[in-house]
C-alpha atoms as a PDB file:
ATOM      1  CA  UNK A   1      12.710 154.096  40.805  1.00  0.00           C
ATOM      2  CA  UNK A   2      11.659 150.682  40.896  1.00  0.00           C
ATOM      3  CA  UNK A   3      13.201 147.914  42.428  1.00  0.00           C
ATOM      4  CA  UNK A   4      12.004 145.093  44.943  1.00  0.00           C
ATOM      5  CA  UNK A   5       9.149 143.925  42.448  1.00  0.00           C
ATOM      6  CA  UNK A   6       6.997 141.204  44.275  1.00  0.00           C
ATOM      7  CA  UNK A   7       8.221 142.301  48.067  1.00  0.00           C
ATOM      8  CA  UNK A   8       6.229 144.061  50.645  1.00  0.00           C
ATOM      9  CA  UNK A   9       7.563 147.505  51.393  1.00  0.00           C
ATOM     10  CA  UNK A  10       6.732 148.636  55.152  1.00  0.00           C
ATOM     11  CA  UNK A  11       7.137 152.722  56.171  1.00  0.00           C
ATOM     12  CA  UNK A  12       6.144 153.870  59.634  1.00  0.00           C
ATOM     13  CA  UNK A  13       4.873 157.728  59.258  1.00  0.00           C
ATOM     14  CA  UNK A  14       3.481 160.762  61.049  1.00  0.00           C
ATOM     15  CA  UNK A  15       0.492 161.397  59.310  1.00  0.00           C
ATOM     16  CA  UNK A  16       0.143 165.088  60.826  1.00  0.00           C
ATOM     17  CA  UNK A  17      -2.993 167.056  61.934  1.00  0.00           C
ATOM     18  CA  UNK A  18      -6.269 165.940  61.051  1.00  0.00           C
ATOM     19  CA  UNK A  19      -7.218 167.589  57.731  1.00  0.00           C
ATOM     20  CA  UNK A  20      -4.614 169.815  58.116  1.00  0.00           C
ATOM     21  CA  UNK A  21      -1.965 168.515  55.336  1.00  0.00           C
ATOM     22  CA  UNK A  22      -4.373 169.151  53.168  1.00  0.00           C
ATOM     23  CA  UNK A  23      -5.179 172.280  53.640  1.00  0.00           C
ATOM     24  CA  UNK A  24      -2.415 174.115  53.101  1.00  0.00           C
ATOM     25  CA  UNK A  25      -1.180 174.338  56.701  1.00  0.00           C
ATOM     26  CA  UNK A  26       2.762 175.540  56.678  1.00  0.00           C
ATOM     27  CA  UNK A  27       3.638 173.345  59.966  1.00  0.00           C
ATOM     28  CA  UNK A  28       3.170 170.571  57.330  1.00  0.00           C
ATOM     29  CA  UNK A  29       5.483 172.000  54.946  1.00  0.00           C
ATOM     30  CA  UNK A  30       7.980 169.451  55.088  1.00  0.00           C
ATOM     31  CA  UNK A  31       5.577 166.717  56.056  1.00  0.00           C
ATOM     32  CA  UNK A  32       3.812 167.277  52.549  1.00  0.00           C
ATOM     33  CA  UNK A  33       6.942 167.607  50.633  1.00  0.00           C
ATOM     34  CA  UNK A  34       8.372 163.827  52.269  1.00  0.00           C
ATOM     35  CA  UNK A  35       4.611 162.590  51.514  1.00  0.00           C
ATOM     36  CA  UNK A  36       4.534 163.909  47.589  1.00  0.00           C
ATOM     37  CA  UNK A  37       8.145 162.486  47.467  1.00  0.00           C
ATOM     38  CA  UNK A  38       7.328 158.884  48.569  1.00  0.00           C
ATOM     39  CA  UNK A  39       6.034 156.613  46.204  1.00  0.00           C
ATOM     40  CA  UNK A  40       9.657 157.477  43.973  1.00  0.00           C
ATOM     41  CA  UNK A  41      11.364 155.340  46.475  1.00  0.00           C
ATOM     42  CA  UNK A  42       8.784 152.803  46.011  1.00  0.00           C
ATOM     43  CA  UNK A  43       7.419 150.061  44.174  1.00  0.00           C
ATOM     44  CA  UNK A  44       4.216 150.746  43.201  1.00  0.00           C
ATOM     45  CA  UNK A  45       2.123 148.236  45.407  1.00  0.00           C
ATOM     46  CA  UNK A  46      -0.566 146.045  44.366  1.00  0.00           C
ATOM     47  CA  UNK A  47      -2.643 146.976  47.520  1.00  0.00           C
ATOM     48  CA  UNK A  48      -2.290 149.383  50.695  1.00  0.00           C
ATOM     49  CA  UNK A  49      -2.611 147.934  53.779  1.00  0.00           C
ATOM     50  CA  UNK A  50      -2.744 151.119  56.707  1.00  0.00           C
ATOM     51  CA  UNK A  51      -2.588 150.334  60.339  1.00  0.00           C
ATOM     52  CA  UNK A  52      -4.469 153.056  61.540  1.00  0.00           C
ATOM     53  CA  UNK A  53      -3.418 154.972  64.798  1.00  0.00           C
ATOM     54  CA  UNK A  54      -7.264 156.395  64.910  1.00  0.00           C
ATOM     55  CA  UNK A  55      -8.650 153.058  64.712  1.00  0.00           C
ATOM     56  CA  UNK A  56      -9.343 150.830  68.024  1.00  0.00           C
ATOM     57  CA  UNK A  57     -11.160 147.608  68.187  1.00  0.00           C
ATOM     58  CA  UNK A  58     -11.993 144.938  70.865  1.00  0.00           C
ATOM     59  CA  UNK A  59     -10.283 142.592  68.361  1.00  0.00           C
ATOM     60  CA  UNK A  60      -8.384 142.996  65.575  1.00  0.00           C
ATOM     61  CA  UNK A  61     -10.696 144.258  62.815  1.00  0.00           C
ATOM     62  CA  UNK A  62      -9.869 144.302  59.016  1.00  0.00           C
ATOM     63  CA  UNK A  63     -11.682 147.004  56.495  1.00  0.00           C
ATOM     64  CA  UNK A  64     -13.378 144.801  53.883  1.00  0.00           C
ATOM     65  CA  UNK A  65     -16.358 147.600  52.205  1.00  0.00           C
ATOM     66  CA  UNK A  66     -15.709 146.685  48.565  1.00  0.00           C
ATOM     67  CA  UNK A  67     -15.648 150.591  48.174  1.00  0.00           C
ATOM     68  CA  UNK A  68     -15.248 152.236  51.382  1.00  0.00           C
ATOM     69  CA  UNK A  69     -16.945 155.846  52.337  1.00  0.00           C
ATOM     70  CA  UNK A  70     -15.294 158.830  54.056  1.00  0.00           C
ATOM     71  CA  UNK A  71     -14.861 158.700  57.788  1.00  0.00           C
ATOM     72  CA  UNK A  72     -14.640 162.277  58.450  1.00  0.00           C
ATOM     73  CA  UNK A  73     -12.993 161.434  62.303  1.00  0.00           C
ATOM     74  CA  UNK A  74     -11.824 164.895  63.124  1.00  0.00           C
ATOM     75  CA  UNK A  75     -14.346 168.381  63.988  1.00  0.00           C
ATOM     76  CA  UNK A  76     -13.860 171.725  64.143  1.00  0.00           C
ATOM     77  CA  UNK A  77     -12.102 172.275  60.808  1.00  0.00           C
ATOM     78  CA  UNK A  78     -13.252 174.304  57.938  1.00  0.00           C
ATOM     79  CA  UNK A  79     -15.998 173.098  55.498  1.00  0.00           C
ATOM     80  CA  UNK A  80     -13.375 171.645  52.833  1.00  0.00           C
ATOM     81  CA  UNK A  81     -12.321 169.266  55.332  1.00  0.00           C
ATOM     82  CA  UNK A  82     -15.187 167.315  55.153  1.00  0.00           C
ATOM     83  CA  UNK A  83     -15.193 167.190  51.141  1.00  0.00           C
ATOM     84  CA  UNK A  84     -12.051 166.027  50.933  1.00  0.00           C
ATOM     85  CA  UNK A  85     -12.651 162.200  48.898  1.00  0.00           C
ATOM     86  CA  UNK A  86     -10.673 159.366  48.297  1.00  0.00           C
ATOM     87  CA  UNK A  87     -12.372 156.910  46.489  1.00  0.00           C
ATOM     88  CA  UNK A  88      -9.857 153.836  46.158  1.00  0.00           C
ATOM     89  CA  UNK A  89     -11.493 150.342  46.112  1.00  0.00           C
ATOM     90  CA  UNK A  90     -11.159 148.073  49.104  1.00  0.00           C
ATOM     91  CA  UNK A  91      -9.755 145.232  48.891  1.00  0.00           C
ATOM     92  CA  UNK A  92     -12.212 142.654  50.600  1.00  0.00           C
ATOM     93  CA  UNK A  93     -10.511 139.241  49.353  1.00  0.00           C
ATOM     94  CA  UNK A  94      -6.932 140.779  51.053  1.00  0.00           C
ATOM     95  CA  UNK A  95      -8.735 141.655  54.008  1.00  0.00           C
ATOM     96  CA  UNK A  96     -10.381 138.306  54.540  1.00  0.00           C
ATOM     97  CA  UNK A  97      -6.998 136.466  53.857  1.00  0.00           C
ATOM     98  CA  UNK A  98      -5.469 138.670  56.830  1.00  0.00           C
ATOM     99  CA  UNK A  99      -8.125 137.455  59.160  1.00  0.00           C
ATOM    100  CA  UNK A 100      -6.982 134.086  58.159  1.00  0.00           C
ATOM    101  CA  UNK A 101      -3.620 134.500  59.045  1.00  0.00           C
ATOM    102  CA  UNK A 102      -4.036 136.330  62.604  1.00  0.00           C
ATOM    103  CA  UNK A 103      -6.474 133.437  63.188  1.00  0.00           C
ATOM    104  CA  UNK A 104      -3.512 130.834  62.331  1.00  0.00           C
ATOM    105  CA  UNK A 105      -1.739 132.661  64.832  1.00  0.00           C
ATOM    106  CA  UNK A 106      -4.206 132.741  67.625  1.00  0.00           C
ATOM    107  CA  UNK A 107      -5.436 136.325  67.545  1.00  0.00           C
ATOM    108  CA  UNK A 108      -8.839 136.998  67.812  1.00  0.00           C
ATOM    109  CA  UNK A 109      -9.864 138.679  64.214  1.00  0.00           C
ATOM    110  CA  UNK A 110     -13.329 140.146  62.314  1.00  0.00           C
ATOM    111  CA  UNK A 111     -14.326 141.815  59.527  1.00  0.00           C
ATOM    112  CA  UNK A 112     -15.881 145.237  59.100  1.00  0.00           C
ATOM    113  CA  UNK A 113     -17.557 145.836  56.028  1.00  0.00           C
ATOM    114  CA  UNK A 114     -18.987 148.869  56.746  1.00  0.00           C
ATOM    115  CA  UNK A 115     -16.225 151.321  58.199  1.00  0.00           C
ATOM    116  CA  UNK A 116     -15.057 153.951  55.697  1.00  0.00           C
ATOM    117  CA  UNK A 117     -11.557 155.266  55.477  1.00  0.00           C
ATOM    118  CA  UNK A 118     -10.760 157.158  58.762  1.00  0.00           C
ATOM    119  CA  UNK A 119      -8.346 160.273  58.325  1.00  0.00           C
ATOM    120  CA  UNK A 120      -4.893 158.023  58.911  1.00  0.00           C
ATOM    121  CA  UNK A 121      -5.132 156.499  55.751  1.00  0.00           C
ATOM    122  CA  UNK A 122      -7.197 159.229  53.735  1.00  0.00           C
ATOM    123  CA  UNK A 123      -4.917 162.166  54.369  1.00  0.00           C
ATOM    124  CA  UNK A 124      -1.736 160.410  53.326  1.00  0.00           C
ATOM    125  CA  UNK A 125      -2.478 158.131  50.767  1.00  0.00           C
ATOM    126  CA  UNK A 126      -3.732 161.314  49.173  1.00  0.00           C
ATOM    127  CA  UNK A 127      -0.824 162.942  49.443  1.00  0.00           C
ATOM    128  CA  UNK A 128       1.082 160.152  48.223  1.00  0.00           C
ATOM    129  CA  UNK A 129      -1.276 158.150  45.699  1.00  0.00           C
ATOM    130  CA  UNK A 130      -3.730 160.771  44.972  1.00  0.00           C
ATOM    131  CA  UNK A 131      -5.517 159.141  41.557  1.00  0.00           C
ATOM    132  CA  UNK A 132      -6.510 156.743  44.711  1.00  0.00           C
ATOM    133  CA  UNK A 133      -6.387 153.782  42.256  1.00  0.00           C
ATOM    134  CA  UNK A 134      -4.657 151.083  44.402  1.00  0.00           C
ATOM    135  CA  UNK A 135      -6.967 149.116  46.354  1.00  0.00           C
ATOM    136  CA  UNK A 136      -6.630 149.665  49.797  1.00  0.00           C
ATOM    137  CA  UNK A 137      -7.720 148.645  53.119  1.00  0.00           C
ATOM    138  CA  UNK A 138      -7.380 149.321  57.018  1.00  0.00           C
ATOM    139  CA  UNK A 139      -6.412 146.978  60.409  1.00  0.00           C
ATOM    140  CA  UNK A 140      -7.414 148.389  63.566  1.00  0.00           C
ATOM    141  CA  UNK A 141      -5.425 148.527  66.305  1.00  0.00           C
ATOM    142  CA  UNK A 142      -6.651 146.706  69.881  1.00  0.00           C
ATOM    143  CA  UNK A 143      -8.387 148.479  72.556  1.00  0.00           C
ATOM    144  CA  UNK A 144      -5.966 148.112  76.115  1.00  0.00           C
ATOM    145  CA  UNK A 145      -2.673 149.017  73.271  1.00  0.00           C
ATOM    146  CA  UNK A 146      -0.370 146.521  74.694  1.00  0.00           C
ATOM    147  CA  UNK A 147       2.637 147.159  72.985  1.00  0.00           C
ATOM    148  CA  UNK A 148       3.698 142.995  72.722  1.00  0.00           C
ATOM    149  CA  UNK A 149       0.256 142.238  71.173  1.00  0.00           C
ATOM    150  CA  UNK A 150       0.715 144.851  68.289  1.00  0.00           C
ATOM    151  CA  UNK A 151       4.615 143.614  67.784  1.00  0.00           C
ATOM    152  CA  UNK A 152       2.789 140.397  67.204  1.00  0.00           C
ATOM    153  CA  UNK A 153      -0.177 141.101  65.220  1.00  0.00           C
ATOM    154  CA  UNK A 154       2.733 142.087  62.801  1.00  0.00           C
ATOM    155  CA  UNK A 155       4.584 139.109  63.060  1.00  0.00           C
ATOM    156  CA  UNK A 156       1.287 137.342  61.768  1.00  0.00           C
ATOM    157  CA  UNK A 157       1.425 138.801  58.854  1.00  0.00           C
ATOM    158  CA  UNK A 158       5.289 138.257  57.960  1.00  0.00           C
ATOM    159  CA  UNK A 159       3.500 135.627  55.049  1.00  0.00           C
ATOM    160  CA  UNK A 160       2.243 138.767  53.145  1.00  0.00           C
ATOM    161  CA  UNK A 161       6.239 139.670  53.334  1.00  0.00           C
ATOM    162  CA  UNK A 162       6.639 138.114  49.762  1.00  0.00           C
ATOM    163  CA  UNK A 163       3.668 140.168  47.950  1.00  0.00           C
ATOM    164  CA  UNK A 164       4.092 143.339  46.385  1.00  0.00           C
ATOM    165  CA  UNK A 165       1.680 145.614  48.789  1.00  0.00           C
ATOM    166  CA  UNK A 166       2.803 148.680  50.756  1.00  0.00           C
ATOM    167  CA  UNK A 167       2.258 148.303  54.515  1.00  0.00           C
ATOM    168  CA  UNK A 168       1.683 151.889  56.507  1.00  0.00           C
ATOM    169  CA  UNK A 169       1.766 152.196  59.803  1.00  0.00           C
ATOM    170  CA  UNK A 170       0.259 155.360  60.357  1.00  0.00           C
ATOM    171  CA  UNK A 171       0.502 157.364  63.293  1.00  0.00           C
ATOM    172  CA  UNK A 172       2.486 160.025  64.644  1.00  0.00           C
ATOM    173  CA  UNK A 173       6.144 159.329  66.594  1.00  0.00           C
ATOM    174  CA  UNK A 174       5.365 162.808  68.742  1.00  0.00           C
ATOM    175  CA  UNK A 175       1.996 162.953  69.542  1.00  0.00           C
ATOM    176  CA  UNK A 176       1.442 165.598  72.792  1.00  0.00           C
ATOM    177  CA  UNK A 177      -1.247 167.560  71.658  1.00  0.00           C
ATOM    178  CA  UNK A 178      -0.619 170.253  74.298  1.00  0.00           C
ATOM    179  CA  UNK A 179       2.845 170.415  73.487  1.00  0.00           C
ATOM    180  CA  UNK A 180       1.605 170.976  70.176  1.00  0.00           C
ATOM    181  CA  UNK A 181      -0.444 173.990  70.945  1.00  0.00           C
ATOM    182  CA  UNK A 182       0.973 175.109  74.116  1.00  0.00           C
ATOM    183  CA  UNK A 183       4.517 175.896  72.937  1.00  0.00           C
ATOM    184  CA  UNK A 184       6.090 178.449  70.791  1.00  0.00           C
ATOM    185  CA  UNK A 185       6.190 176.869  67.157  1.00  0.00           C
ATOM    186  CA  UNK A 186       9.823 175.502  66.498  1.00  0.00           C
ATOM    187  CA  UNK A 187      10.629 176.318  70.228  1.00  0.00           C
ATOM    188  CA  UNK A 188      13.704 173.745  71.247  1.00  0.00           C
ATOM    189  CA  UNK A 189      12.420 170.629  72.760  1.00  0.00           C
ATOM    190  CA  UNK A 190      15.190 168.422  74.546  1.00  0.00           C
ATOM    191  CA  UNK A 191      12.732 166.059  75.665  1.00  0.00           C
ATOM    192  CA  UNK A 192      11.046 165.555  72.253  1.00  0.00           C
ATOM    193  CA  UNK A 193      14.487 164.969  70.563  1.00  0.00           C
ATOM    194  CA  UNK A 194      15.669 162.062  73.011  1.00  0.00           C
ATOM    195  CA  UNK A 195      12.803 159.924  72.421  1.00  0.00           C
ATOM    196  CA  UNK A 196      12.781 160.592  68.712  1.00  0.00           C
ATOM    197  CA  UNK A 197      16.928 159.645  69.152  1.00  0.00           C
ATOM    198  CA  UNK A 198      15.837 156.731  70.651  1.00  0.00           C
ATOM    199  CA  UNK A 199      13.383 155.374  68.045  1.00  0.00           C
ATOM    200  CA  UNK A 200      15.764 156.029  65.735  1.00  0.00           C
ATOM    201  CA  UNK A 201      17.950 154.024  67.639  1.00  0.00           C
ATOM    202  CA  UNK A 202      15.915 151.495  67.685  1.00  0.00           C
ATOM    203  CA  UNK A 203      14.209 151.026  64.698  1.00  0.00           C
ATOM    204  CA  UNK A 204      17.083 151.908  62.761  1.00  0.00           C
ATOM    205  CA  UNK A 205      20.124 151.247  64.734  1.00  0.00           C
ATOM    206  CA  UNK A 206      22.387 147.911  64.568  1.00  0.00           C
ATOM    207  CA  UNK A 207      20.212 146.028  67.277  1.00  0.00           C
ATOM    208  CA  UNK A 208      19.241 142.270  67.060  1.00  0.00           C
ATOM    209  CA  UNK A 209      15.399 141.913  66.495  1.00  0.00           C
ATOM    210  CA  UNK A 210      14.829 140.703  69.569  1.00  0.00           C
ATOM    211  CA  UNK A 211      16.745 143.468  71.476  1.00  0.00           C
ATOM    212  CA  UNK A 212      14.615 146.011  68.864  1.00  0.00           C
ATOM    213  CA  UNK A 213      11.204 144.241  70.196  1.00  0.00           C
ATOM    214  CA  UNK A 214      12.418 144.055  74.058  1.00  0.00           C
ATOM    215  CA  UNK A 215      12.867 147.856  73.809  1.00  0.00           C
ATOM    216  CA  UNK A 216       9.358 148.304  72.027  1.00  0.00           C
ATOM    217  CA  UNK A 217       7.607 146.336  74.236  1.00  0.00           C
ATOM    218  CA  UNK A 218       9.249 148.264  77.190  1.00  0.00           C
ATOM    219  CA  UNK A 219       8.647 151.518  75.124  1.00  0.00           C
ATOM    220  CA  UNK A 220       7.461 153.778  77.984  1.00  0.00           C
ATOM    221  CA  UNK A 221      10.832 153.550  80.032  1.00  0.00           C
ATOM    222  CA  UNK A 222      12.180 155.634  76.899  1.00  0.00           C
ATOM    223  CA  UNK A 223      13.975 158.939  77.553  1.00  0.00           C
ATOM    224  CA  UNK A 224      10.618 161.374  77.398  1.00  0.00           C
ATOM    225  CA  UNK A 225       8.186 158.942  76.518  1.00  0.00           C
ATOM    226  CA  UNK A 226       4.966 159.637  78.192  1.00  0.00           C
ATOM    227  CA  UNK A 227       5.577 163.409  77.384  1.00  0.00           C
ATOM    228  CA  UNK A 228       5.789 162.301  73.923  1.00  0.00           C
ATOM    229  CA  UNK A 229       2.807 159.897  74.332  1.00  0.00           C
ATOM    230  CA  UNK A 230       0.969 160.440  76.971  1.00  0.00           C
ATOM    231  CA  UNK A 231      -1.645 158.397  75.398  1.00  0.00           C
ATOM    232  CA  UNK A 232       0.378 155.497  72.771  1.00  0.00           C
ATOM    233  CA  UNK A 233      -2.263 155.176  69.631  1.00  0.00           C
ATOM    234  CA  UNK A 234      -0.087 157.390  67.530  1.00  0.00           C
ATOM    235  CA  UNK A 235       3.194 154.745  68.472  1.00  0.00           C
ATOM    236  CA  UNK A 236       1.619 151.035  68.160  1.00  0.00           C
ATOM    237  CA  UNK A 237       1.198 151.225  64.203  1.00  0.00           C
ATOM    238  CA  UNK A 238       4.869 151.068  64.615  1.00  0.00           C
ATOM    239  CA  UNK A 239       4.857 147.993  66.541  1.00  0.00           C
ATOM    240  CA  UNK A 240       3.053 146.925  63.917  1.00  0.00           C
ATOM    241  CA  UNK A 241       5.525 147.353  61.065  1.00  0.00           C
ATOM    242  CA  UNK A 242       9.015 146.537  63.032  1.00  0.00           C
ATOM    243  CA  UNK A 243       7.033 142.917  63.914  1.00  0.00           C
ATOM    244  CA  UNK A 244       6.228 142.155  60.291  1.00  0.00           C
ATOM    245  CA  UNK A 245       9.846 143.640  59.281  1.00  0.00           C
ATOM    246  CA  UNK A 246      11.717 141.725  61.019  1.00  0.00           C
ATOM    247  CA  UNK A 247      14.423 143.874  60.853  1.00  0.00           C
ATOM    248  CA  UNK A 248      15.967 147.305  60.988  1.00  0.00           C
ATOM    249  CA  UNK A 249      14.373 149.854  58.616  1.00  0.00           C
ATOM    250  CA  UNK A 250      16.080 153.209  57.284  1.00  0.00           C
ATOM    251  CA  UNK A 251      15.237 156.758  58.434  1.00  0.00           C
ATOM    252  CA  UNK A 252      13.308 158.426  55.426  1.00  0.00           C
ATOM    253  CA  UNK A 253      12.046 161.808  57.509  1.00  0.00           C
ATOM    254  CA  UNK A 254      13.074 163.742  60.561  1.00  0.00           C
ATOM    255  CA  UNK A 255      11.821 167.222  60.015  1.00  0.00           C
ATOM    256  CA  UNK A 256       9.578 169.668  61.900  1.00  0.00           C
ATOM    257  CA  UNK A 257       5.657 168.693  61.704  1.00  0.00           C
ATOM    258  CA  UNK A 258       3.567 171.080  63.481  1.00  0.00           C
ATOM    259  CA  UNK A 259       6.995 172.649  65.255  1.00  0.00           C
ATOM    260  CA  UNK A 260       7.881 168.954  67.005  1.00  0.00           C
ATOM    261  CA  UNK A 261      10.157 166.785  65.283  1.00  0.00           C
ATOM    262  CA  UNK A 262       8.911 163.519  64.259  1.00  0.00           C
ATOM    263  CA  UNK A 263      10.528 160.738  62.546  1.00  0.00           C
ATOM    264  CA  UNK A 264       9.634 157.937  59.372  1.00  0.00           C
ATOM    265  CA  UNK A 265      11.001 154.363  58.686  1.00  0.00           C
ATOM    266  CA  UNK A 266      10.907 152.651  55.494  1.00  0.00           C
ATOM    267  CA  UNK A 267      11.686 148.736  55.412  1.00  0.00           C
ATOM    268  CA  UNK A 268      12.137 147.645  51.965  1.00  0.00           C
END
């Protein structure tokens, strides 16, 4: 299916477990099977751009390694995890061109040209892209995760809006990790299900963009959100993506990952 030719396409994802997508886990199940299904609702993009929820910076920092290594960010996983590869190009001149415009808008940017891929972008994009031939890149996230500074570090990049690259913000929309492995798998969750309702909501519901934003930035007065996040890394790549959207974006996944529901949103 192609359609939008020339547009940026934004999606908001959980990205999962570590390594464990890839390995075959079955609390992934469905995860995989959305991940595999992607890129048919998609233009295929020129360039990948991944906000990262496993990458923090003092500043905003851009990936710019020409070809950039593994980051093998996770431990305690089989061997296979760490020789996993994805070996897309960067995409340097992209990267330095986003510095450029979250410099136009006063926000304190660098380059890295030595960081490899980190997990949040390998694990998907080889799910999705996996001949890992579409240059593709990373932007950090910024250490103290206020939620109004990622919401505009995406509005700062609304001028890449008209170029035919796929935006990910990668993270998770449940991200407890006791919950994860302190519950019965699949047990009901009330409290997980009204903040993923209210992201939904939110991100998807008939809001004007600057009631969507007020209720981002205020995020943590959400119905169950610091038992959702008790730390917000996993949540701010969304920030990201609803301030360069500018608008509401469509539910794509709401499925079991792990035995907690978690959510997707696609902007096209």
């Amino acid at each position: 299916m192609e359609h939008n030719a020339g547009k940026a396409q934004i999606v908001y994802f959980s990205h999962g477990g570590g390594p464990l997508p890839i390995l075959g886990d079955p609390g992934h199940r469905a995860m995989v099977a959305f991940m595999t299904q992607l890129p048919a609702q998609l233009t295929r993009p020129e360039a990948i751009l991944v906000i990262s929820a496993h990458w923090e910076e003092s500043a905003a920092t851009v990936q710019a390694a020409p070809n950039p290594p593994m980051f093998y960010d996770y431990y305690g996983f089989p061997q296979q995890a760490y020789e996993i590869v994805y070996p897309a190009p960067g995409a340097p001149a992209l990267a330095e061109r986003i510095v450029g415009l979250l410099e136009e808008h006063n926000i304190p940017a660098r380059i890295d040209v030595r960081r490899g891929f980190d997990h949040g972008l390998f694990i998907p994009l080889k799910l999705t892209y996996p001949a890992a031939d579409i240059p593709s890149l990373q932007l950090s996230l910024v250490r103290g995760l206020d939620p109004a500074a990622h919401i505009a570090l995406g509005k700062a990049l609304r001028a890449l809006m008209s170029e035919n690259i796929l935006v990910i913000g990668s993270g998770f929309s449940f991200h407890n990790q006791n919950a994860f492995f302190g519950q019965r798998l699949g047990a009901a969750d009330p409290a997980n299900d009204a903040f993923q309702d209210w992201l939904i909501e939110t991100c998807a519901g008939p809001l004007s963009q600057a009631e969507r934003e007020r209720r981002l930035i205020a995020w943590a007065q959400a119905p169950s959100a610091r038992y959702c996040h008790p730390r917000e890394e996993h949540l701010l790549p969304l920030h990201v993506c609803v301030g360069m959207a500018g608008k509401a974006g469509e539910v794509v996944f709401d499925d079991q990952i792990l035995g907690k529901r978690g959510v997707a949103f696609l902007w096209r």
